[in-house]
N, C-alpha and C. Protein backbone atom coordinates (compact mmCIF):
# COMPACT_ATOMS: atom_id res chain seq x y z
N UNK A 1 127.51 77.35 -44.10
CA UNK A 1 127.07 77.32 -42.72
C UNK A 1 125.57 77.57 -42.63
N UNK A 2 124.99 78.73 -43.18
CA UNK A 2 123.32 78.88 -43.31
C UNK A 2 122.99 77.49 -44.03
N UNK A 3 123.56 77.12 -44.81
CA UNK A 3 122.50 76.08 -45.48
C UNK A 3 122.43 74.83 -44.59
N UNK A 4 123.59 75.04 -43.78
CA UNK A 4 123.40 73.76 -42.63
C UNK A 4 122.40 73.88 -41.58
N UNK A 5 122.40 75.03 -41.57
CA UNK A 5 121.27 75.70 -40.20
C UNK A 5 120.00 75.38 -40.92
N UNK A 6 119.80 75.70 -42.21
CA UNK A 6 118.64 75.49 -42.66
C UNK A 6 118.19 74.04 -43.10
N UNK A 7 118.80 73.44 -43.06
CA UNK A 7 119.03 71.84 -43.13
C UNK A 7 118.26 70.97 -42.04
N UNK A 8 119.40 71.82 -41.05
CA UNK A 8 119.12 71.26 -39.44
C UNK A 8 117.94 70.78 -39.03
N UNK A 9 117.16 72.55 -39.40
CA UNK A 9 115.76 73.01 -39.00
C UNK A 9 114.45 71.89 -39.31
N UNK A 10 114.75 71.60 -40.63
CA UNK A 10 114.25 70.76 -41.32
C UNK A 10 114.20 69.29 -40.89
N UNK A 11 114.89 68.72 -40.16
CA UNK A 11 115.17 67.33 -39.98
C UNK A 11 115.32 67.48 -38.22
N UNK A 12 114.94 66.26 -37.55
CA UNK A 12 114.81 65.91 -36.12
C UNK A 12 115.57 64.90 -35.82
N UNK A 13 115.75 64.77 -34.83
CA UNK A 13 116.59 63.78 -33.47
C UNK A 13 115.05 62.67 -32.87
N UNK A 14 115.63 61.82 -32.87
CA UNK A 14 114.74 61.11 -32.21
C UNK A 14 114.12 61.46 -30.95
N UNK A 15 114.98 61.82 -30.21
CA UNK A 15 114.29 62.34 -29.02
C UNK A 15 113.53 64.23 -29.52
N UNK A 16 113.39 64.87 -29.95
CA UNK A 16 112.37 65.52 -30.48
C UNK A 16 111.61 64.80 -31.14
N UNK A 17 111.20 64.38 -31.55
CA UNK A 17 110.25 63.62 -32.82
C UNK A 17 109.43 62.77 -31.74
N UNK A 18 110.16 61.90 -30.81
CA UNK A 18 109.47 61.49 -29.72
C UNK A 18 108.56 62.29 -28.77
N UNK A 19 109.73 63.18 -28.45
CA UNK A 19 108.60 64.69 -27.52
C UNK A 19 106.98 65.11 -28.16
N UNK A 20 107.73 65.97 -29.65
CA UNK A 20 106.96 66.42 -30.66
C UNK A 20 105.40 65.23 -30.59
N UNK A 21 105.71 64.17 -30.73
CA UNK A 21 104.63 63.25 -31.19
C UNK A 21 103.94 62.44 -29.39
N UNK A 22 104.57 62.65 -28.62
CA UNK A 22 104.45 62.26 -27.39
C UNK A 22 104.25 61.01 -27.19
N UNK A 23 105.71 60.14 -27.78
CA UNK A 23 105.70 58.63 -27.67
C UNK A 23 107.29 58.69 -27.20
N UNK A 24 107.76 57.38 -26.93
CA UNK A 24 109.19 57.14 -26.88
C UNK A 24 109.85 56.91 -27.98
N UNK A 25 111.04 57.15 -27.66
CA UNK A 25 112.22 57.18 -28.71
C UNK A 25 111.94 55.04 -28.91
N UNK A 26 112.10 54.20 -27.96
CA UNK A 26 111.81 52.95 -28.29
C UNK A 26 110.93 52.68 -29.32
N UNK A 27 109.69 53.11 -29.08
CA UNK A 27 108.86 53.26 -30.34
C UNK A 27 108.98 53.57 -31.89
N UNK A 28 109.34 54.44 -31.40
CA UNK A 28 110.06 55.12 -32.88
C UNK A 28 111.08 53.98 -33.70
N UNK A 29 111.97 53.41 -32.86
CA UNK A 29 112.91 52.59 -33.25
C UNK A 29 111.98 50.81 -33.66
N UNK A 30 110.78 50.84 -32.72
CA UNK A 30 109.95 49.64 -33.78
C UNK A 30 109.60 49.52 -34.66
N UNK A 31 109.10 50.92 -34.76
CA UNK A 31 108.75 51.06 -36.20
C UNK A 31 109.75 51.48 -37.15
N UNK A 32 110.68 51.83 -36.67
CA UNK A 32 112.25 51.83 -37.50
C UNK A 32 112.34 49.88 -38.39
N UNK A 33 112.43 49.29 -37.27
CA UNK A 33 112.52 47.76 -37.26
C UNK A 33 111.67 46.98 -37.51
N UNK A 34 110.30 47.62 -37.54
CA UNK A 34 109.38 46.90 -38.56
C UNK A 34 109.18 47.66 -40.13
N UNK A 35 110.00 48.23 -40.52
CA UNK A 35 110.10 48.92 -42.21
C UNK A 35 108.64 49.98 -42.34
N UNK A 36 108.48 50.63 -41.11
CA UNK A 36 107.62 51.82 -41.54
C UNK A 36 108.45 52.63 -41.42
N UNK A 37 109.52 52.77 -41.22
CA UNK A 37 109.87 54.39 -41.09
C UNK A 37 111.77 54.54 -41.57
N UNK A 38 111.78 55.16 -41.87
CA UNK A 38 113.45 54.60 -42.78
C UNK A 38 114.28 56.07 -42.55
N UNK A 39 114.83 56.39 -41.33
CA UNK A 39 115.21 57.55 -41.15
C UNK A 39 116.75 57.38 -41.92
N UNK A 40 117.04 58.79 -42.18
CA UNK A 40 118.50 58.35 -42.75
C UNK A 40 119.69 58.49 -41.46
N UNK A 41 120.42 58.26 -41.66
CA UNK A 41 121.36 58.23 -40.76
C UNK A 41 122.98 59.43 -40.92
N UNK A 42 123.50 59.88 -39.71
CA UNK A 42 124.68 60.91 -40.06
C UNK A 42 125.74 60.11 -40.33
N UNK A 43 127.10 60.74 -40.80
CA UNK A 43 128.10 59.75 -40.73
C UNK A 43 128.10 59.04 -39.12
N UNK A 44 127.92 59.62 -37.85
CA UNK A 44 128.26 59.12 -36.80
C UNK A 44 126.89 58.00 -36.87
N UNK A 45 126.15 57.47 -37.51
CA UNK A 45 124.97 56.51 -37.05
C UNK A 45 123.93 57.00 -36.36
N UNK A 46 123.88 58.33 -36.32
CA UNK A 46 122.55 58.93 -35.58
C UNK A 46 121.53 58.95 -36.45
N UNK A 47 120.51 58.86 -36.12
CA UNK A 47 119.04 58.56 -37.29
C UNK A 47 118.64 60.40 -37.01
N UNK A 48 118.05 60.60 -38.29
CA UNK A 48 117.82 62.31 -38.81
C UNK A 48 116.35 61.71 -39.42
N UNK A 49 115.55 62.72 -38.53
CA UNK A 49 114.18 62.33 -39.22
C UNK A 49 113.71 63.86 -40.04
N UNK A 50 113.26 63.76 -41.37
CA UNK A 50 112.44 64.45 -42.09
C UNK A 50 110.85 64.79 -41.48
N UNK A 51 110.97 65.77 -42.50
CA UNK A 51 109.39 66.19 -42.05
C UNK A 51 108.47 65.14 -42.41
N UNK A 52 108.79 64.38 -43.66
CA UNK A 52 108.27 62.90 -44.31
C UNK A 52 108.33 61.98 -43.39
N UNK A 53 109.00 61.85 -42.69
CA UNK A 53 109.29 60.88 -41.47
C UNK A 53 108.01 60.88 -40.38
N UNK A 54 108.08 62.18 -40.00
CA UNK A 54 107.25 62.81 -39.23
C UNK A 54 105.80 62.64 -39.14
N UNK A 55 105.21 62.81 -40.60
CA UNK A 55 104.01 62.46 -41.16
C UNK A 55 103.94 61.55 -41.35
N UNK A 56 105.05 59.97 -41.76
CA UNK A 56 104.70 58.94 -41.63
C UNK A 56 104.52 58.20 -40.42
N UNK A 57 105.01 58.88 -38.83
CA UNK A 57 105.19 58.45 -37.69
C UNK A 57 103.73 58.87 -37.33
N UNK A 58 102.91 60.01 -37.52
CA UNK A 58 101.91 60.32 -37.29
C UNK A 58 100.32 60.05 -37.97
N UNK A 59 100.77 59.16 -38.92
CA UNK A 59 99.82 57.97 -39.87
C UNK A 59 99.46 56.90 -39.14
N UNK A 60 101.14 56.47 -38.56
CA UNK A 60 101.34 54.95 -38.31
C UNK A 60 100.28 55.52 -36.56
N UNK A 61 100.93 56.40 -36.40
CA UNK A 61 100.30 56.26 -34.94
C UNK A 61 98.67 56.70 -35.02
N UNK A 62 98.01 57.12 -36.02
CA UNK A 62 96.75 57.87 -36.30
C UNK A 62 95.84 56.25 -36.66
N UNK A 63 96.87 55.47 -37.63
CA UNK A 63 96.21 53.75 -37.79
C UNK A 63 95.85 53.41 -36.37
N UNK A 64 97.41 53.26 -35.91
CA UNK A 64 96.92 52.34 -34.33
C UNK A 64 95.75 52.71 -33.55
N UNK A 65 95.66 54.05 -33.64
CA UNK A 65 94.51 54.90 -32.40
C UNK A 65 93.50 53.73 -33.39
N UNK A 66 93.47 53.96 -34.37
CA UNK A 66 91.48 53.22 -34.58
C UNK A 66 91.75 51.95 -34.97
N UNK A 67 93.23 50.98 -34.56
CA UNK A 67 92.62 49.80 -34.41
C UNK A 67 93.43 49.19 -35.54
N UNK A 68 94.48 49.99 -36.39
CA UNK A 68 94.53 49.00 -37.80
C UNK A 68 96.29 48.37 -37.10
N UNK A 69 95.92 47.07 -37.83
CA UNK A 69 97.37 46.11 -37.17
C UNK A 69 98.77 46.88 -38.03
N UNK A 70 99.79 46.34 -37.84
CA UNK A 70 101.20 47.33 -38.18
C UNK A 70 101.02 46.81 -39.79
N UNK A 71 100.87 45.40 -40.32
CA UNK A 71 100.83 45.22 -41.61
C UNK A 71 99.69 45.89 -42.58
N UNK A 72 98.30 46.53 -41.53
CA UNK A 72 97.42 46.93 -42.51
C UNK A 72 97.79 48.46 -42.76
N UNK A 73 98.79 48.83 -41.88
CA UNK A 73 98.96 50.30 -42.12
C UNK A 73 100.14 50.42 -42.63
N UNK A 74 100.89 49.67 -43.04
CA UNK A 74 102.19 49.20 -43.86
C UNK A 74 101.88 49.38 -44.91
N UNK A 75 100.52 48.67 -45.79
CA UNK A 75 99.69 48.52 -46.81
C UNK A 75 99.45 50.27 -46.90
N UNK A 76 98.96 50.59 -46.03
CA UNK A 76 98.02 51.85 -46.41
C UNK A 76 99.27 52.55 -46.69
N UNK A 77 100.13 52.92 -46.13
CA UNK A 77 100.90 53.95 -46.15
C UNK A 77 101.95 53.69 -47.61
N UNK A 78 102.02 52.57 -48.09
CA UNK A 78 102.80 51.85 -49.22
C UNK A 78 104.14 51.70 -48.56
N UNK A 79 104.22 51.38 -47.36
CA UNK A 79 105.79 50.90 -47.17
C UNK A 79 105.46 48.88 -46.89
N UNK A 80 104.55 48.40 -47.63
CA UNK A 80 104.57 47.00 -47.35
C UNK A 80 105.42 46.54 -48.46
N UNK A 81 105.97 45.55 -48.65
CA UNK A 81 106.85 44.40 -49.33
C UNK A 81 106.75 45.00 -50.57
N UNK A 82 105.20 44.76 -51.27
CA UNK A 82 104.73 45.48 -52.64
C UNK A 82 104.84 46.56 -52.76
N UNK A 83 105.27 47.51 -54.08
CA UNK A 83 104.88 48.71 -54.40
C UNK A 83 103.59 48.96 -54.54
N UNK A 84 102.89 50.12 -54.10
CA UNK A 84 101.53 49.90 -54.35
C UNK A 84 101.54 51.14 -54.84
N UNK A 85 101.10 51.52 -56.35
CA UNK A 85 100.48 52.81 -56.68
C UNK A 85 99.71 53.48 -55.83
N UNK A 86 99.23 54.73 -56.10
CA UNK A 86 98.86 55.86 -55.32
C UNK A 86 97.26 55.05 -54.93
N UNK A 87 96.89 55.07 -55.80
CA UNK A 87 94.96 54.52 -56.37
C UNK A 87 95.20 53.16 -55.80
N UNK A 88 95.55 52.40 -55.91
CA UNK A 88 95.89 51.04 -55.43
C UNK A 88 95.75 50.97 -53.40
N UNK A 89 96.76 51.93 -52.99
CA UNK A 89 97.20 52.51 -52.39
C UNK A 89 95.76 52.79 -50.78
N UNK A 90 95.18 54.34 -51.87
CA UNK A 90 94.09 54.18 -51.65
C UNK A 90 92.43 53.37 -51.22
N UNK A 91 92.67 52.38 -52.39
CA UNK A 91 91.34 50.87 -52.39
C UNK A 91 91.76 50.25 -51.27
N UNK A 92 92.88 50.23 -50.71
CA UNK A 92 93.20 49.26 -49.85
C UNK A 92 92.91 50.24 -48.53
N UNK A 93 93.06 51.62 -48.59
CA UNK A 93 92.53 52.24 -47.41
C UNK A 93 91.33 52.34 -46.69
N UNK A 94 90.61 52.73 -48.16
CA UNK A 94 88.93 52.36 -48.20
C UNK A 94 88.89 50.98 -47.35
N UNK A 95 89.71 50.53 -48.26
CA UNK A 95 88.77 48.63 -47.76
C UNK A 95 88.91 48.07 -46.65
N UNK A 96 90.30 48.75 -45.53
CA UNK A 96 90.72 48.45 -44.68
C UNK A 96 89.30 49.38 -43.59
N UNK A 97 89.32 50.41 -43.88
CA UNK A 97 88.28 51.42 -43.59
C UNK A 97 87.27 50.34 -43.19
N UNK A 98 86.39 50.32 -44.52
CA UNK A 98 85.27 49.53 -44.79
C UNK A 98 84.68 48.17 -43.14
N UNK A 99 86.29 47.57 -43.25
CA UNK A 99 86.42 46.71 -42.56
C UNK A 99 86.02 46.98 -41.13
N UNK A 100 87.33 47.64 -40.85
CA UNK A 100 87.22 48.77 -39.57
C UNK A 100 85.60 49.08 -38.97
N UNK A 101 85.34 49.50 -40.21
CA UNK A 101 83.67 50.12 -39.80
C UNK A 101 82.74 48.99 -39.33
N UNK A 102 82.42 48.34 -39.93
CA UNK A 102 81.98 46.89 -39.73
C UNK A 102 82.20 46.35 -38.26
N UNK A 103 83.47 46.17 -37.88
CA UNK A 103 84.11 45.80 -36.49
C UNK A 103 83.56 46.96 -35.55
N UNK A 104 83.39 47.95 -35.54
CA UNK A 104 82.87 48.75 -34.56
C UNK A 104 81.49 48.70 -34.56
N UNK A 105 80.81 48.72 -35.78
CA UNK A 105 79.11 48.50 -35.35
C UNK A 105 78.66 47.72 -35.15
N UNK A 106 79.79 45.99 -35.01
CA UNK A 106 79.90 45.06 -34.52
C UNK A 106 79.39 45.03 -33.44
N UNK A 107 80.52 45.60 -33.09
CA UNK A 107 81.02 45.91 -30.83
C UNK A 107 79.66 46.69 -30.32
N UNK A 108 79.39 47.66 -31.09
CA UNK A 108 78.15 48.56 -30.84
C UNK A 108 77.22 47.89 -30.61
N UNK A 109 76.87 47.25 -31.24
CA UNK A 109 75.73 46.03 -31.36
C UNK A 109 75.71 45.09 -29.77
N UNK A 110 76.83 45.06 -29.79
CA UNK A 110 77.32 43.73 -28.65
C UNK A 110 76.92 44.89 -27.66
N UNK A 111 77.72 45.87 -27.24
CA UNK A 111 77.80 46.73 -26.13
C UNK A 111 76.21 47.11 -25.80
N UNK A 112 75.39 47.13 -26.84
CA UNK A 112 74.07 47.54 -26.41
C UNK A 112 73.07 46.32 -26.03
N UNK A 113 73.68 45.29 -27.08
CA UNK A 113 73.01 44.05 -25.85
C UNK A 113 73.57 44.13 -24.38
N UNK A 114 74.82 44.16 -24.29
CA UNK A 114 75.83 44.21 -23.31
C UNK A 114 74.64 45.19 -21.87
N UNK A 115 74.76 46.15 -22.38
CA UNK A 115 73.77 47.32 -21.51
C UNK A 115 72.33 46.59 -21.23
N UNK A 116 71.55 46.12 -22.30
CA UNK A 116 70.03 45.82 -21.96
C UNK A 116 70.19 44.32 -20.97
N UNK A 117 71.22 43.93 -20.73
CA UNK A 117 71.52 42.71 -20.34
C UNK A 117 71.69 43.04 -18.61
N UNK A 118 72.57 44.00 -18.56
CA UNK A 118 72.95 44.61 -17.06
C UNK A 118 72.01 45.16 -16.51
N UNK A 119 71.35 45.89 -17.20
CA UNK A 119 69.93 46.85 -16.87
C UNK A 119 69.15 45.89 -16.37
N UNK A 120 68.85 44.49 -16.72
CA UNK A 120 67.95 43.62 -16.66
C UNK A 120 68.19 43.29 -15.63
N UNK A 121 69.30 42.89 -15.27
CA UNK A 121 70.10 42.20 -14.21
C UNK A 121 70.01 43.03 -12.99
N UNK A 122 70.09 44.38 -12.85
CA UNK A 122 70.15 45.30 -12.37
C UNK A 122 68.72 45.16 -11.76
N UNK A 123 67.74 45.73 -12.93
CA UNK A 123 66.42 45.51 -12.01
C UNK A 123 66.27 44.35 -11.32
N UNK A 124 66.27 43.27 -11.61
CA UNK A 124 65.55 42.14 -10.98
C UNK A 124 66.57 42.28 -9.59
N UNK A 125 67.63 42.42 -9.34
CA UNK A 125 68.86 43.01 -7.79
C UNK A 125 67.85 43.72 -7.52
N UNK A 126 67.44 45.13 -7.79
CA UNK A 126 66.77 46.26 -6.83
C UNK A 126 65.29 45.09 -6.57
N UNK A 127 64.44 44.40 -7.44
CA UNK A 127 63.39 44.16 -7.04
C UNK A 127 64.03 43.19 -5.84
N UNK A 128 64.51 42.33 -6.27
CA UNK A 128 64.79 41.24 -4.94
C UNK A 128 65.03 41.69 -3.93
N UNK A 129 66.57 42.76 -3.88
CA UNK A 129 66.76 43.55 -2.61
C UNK A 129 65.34 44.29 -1.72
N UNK A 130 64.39 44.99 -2.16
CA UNK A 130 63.25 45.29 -1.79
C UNK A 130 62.32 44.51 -1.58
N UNK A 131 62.23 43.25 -2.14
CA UNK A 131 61.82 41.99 -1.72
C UNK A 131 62.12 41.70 0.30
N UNK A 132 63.76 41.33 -0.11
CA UNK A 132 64.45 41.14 0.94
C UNK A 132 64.27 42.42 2.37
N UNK A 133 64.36 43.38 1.78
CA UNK A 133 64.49 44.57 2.97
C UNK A 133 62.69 44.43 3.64
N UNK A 134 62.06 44.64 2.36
CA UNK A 134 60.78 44.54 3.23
C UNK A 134 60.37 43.24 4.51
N UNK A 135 60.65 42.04 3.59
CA UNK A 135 60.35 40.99 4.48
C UNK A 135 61.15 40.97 5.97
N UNK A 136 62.07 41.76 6.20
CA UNK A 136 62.69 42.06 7.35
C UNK A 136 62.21 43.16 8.03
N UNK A 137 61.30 43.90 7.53
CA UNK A 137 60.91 45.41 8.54
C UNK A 137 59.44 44.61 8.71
N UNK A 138 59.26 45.25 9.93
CA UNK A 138 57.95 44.41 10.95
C UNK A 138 56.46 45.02 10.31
């Protein structure tokens, strides 16, 4: 009986694991159905998530925040098609990284033309508008 309690403790319900991580239980089950996450199941078919589970649900969701697609974090995490050694594993994190980085100082780049572009736009509105207001006051 203790070792079941201590068992228990150890392993989650989807709907905790959902709470815990503050996503839906649906979610959880995509990534069930896209082969990131492989909970085991009770005799009744209920999925029992590990603490391993847990940390892989909080990878997959730590990829998405900065952008990496479900197959590049499939790769990273080694649950893609291939076995990927640890080091292997790794190069592909870096490189996905690497990538990543690139794409944002991309956008950075863009966003600050983006800004000197509006600013521009911006002044020449206030000059015209003051253009306009004056030529109307006597």
């Amino acid at each position: 009986m203790m070792a079941q309690r201590t068992k228990a403790k150890h392993t989650f319900t989807i709907s905790e694991l959902a709470a815990q991580l503050d996503i839906s239980p649906r979610t959880i089950r995509f990534y069930e159905e896209k082969g990131l996450i492989r909970p085991r199941r009770t005799p009744g078919n209920q999925r029992v998530y590990t603490p391993k589970d847990r940390a892989r649900l909080k990878l997959i969701l730590r990829g998405k925040r900065f952008g990496f697609s479900l197959d590049e974090i499939a790769e990273m995490i080694g649950m893609a098609d291939t076995e990927l050694a640890e080091a292997e594993q790794i190069r592909k994190s870096l490189d996905y990284g690497r990538k990543k980085l690139e794409e944002i100082r991309d956008r950075m780049k863009d966003l600050i033309i983006l800004e000197q572009d509006l600013l521009a736009v911006q002044k020449k509105l206030l000059k015209r508008l003051e253009e306009i207001t004056q030529e109307k006051s006597p």
